[in-house]
N, C-alpha and C. Protein backbone atom coordinates (compact mmCIF):
# COMPACT_ATOMS: atom_id res chain seq x y z
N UNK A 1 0.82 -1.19 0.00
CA UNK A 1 0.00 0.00 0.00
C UNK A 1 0.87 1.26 0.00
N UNK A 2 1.83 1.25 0.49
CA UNK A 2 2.75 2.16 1.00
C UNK A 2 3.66 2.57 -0.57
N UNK A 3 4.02 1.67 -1.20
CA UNK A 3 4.62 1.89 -2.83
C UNK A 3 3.54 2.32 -3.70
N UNK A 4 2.32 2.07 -2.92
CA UNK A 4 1.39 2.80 -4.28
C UNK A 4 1.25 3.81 -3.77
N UNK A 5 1.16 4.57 -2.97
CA UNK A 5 0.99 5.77 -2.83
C UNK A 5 2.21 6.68 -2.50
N UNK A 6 3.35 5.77 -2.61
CA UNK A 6 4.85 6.66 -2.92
C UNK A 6 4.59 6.73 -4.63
N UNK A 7 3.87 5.94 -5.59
CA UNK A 7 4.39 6.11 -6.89
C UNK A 7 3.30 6.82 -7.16
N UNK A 8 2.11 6.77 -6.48
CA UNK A 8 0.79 8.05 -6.78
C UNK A 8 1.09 9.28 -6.53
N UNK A 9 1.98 9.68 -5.93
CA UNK A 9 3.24 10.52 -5.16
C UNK A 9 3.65 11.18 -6.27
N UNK A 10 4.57 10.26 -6.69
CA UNK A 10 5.61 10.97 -7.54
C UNK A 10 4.81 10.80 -8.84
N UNK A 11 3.91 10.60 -9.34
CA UNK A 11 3.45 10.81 -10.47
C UNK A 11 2.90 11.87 -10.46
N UNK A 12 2.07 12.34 -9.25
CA UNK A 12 1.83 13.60 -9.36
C UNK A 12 2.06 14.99 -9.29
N UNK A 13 3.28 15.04 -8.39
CA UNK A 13 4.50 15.77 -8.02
C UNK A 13 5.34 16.07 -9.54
N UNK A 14 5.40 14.77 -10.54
CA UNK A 14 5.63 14.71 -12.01
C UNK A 14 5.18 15.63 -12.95
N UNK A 15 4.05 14.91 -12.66
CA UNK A 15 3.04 15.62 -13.57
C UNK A 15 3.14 17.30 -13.65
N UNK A 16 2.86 17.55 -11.90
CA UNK A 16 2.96 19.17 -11.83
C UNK A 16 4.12 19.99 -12.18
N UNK A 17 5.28 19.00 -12.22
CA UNK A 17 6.74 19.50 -12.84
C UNK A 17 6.44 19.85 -14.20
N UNK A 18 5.71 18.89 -15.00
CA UNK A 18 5.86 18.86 -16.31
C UNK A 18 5.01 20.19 -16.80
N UNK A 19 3.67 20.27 -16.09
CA UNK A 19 2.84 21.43 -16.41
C UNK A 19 3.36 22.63 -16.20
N UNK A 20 3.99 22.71 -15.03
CA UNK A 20 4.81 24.18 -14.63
C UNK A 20 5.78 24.42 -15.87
N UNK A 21 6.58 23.33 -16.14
CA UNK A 21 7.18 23.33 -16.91
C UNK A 21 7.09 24.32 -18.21
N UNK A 22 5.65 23.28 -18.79
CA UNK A 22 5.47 23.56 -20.25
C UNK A 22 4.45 25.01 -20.22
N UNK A 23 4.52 25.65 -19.26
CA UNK A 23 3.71 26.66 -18.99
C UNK A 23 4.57 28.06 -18.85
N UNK A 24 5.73 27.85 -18.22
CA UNK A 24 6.82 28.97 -18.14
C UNK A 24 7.68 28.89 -18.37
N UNK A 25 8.10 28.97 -20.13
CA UNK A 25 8.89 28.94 -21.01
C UNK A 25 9.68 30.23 -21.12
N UNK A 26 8.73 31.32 -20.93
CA UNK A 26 9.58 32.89 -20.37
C UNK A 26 11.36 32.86 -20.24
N UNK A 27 11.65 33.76 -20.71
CA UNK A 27 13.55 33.36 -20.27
C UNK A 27 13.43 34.85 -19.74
N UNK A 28 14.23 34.28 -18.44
CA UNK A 28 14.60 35.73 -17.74
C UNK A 28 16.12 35.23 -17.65
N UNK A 29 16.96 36.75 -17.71
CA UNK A 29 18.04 36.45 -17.02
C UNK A 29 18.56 36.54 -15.65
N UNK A 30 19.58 35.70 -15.31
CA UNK A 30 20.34 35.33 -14.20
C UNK A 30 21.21 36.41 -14.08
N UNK A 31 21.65 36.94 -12.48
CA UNK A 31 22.39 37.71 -12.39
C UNK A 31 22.90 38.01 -11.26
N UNK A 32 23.93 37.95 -10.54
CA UNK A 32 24.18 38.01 -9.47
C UNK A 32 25.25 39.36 -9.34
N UNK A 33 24.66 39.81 -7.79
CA UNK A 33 25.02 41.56 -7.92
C UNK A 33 27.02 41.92 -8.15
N UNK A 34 27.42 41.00 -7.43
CA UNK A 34 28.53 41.88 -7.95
C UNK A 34 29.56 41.51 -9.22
N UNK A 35 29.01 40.41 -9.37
CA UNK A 35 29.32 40.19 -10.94
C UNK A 35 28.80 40.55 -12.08
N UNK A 36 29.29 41.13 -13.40
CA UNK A 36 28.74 41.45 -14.28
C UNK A 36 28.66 40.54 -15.39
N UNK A 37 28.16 39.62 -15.29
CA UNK A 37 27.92 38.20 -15.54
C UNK A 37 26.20 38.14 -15.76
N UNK A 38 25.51 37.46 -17.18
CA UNK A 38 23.82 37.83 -16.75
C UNK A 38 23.84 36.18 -17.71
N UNK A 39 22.94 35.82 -17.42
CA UNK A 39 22.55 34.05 -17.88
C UNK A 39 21.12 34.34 -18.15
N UNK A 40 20.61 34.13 -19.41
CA UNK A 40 19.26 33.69 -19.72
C UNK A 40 18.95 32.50 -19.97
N UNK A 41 17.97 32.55 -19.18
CA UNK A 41 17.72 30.69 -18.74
C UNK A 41 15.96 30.89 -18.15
N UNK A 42 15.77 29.80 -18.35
CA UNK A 42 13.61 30.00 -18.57
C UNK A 42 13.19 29.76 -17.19
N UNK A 43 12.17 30.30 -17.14
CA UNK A 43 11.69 30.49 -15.28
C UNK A 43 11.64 28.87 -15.04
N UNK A 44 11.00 27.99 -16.11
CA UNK A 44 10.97 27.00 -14.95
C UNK A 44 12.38 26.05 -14.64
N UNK A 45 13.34 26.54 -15.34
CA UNK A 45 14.71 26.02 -15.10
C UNK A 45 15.06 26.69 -13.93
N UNK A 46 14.86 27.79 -13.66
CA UNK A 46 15.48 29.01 -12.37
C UNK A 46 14.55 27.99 -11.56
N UNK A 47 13.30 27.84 -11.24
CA UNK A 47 12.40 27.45 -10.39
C UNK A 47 12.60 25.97 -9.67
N UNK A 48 12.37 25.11 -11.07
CA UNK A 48 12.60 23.58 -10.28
C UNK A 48 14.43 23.32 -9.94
N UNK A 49 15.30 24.11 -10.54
CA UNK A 49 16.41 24.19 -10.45
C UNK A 49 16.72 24.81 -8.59
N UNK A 50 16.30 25.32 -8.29
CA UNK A 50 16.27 25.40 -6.89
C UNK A 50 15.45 24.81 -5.95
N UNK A 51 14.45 23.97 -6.43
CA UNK A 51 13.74 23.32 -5.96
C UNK A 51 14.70 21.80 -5.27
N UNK A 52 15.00 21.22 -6.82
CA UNK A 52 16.23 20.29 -6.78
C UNK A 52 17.61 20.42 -5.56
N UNK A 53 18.28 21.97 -5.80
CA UNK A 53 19.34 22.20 -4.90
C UNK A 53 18.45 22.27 -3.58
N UNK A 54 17.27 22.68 -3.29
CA UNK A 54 16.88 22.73 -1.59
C UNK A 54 16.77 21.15 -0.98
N UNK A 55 15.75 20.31 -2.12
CA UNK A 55 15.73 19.16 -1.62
C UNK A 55 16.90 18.12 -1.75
N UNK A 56 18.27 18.18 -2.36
CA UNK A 56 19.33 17.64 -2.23
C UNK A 56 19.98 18.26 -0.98
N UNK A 57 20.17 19.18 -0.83
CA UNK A 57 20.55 20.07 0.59
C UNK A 57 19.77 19.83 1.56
N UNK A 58 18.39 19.60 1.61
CA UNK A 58 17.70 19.49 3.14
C UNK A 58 18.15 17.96 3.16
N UNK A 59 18.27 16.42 2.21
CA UNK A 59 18.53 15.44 2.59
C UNK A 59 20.15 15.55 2.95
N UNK A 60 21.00 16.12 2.33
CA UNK A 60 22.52 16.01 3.00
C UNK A 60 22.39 16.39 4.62
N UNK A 61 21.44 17.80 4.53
CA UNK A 61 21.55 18.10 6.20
C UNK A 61 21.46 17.03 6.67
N UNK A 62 19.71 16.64 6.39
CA UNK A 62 19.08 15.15 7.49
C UNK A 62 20.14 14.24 7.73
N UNK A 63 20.56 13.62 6.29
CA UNK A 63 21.75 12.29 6.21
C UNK A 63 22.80 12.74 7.68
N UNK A 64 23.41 14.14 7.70
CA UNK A 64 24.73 14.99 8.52
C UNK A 64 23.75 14.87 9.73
N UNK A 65 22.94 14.90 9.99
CA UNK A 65 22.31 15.21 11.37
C UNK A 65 22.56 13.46 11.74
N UNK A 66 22.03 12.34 11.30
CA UNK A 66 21.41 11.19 11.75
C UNK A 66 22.78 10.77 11.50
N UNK A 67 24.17 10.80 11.64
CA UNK A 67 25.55 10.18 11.54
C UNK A 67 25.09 9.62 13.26
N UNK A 68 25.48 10.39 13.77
CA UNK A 68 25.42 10.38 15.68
C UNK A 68 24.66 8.99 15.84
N UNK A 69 23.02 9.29 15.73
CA UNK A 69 22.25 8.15 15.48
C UNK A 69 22.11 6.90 15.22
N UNK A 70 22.74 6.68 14.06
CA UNK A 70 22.81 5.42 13.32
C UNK A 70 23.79 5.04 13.54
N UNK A 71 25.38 5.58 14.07
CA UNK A 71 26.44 5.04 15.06
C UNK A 71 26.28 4.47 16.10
N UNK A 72 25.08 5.37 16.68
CA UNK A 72 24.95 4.73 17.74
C UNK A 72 24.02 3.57 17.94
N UNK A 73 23.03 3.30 16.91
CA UNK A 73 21.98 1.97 17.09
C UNK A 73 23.15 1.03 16.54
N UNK A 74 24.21 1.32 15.64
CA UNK A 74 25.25 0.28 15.23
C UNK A 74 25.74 -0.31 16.26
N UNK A 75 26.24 0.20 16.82
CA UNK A 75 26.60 -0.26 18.11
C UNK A 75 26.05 -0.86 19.01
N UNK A 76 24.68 -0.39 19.26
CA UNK A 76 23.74 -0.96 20.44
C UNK A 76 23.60 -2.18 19.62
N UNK A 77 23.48 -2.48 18.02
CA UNK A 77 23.28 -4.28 17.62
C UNK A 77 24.05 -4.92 17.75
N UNK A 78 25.82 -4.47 17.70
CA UNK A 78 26.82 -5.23 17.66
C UNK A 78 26.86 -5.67 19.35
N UNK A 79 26.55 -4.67 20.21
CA UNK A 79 26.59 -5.08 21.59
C UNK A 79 25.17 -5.79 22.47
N UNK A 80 23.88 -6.07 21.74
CA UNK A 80 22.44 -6.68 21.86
C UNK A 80 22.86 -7.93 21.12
N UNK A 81 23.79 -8.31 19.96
CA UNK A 81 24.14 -9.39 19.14
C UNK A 81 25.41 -10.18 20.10
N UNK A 82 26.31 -9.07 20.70
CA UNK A 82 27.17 -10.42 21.95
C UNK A 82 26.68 -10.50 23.40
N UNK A 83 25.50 -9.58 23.46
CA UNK A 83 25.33 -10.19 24.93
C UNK A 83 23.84 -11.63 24.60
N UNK A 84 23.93 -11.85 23.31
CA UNK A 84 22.98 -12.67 22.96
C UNK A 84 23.66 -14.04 23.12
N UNK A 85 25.22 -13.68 22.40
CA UNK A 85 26.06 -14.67 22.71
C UNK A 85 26.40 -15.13 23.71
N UNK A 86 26.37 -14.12 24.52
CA UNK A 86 27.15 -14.62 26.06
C UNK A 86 25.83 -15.36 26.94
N UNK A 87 24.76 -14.78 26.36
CA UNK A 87 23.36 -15.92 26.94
C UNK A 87 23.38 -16.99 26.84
N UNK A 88 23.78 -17.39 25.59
CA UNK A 88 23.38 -18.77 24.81
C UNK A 88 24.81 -19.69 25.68
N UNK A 89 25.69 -19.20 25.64
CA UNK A 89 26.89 -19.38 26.27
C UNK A 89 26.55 -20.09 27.91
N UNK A 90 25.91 -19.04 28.35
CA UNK A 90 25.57 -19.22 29.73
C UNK A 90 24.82 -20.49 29.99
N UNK A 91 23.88 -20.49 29.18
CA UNK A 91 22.68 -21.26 29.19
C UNK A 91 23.15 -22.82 28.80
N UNK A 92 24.05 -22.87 27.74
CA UNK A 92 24.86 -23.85 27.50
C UNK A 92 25.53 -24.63 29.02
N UNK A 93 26.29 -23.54 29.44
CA UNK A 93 26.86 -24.00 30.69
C UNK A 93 26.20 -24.24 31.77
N UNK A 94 25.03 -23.99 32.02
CA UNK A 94 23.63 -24.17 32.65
C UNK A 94 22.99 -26.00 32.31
N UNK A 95 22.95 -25.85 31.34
CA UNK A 95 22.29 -27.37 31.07
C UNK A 95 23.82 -28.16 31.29
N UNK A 96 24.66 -27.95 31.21
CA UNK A 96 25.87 -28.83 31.09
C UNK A 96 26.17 -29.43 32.71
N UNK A 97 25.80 -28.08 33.65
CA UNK A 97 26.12 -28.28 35.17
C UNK A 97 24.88 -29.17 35.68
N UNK A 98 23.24 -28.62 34.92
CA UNK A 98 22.48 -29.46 35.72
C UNK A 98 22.23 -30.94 35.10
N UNK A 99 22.85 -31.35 34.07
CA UNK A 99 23.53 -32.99 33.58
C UNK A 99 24.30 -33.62 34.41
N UNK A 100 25.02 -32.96 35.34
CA UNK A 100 25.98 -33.36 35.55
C UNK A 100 25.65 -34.18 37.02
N UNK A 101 26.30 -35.20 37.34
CA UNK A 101 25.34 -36.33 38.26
C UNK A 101 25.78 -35.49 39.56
N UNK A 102 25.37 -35.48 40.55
CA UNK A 102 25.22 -34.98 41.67
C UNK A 102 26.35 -36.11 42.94
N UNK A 103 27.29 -35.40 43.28
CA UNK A 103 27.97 -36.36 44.22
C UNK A 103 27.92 -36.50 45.62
């Protein structure tokens, strides 16, 4: 259920790219103040073109934020995975002592 409505998602999120798109063909130019440098390039290139750089930039943040995180559940499995061992271990040595004939 969850993939159909990630791909009902992005088809429509698509779609509205494509319409914006084919709708603001306009070329304005680019220009930044202290360069005398000017780029004509079409609104919806300026538009989804920063759209793209925010949502590649807000996931690098997220990814840079959740390092800490995901180090640390790494760890809590590698150390929940040997004290699993040292159970089974125990428990081993548990049935081995109460086998063992009584003198």
């Amino acid at each position: 259920m969850a993939r159909f409505l990630s791909l009902l998602a992005m088809i429509l999120v698509g779609s509205v790219g494509i319409l914006f798109a084919a709708s603001n063909r306009m070329v304005v130019d680019l220009s930044v103040w202290p360069l005398p440098f000017t780029l004509p390039s079409p609104v919806y290139a300026v538009v989804l073109g920063a759209i793209v750089f925010g949502v590649l930039w807000g996931g690098l943040i997220g990814w840079l934020s959740s390092l800490r995180a995901r180090r640390r559940a790494r760890l809590e499995t590698r150390r929940a995975d040997n004290l699993e061992q040292d159970l089974h271990v125990l428990r081993d040595k548990i049935e081995a002592l109460e086998r063992r004939p009584l003198i």
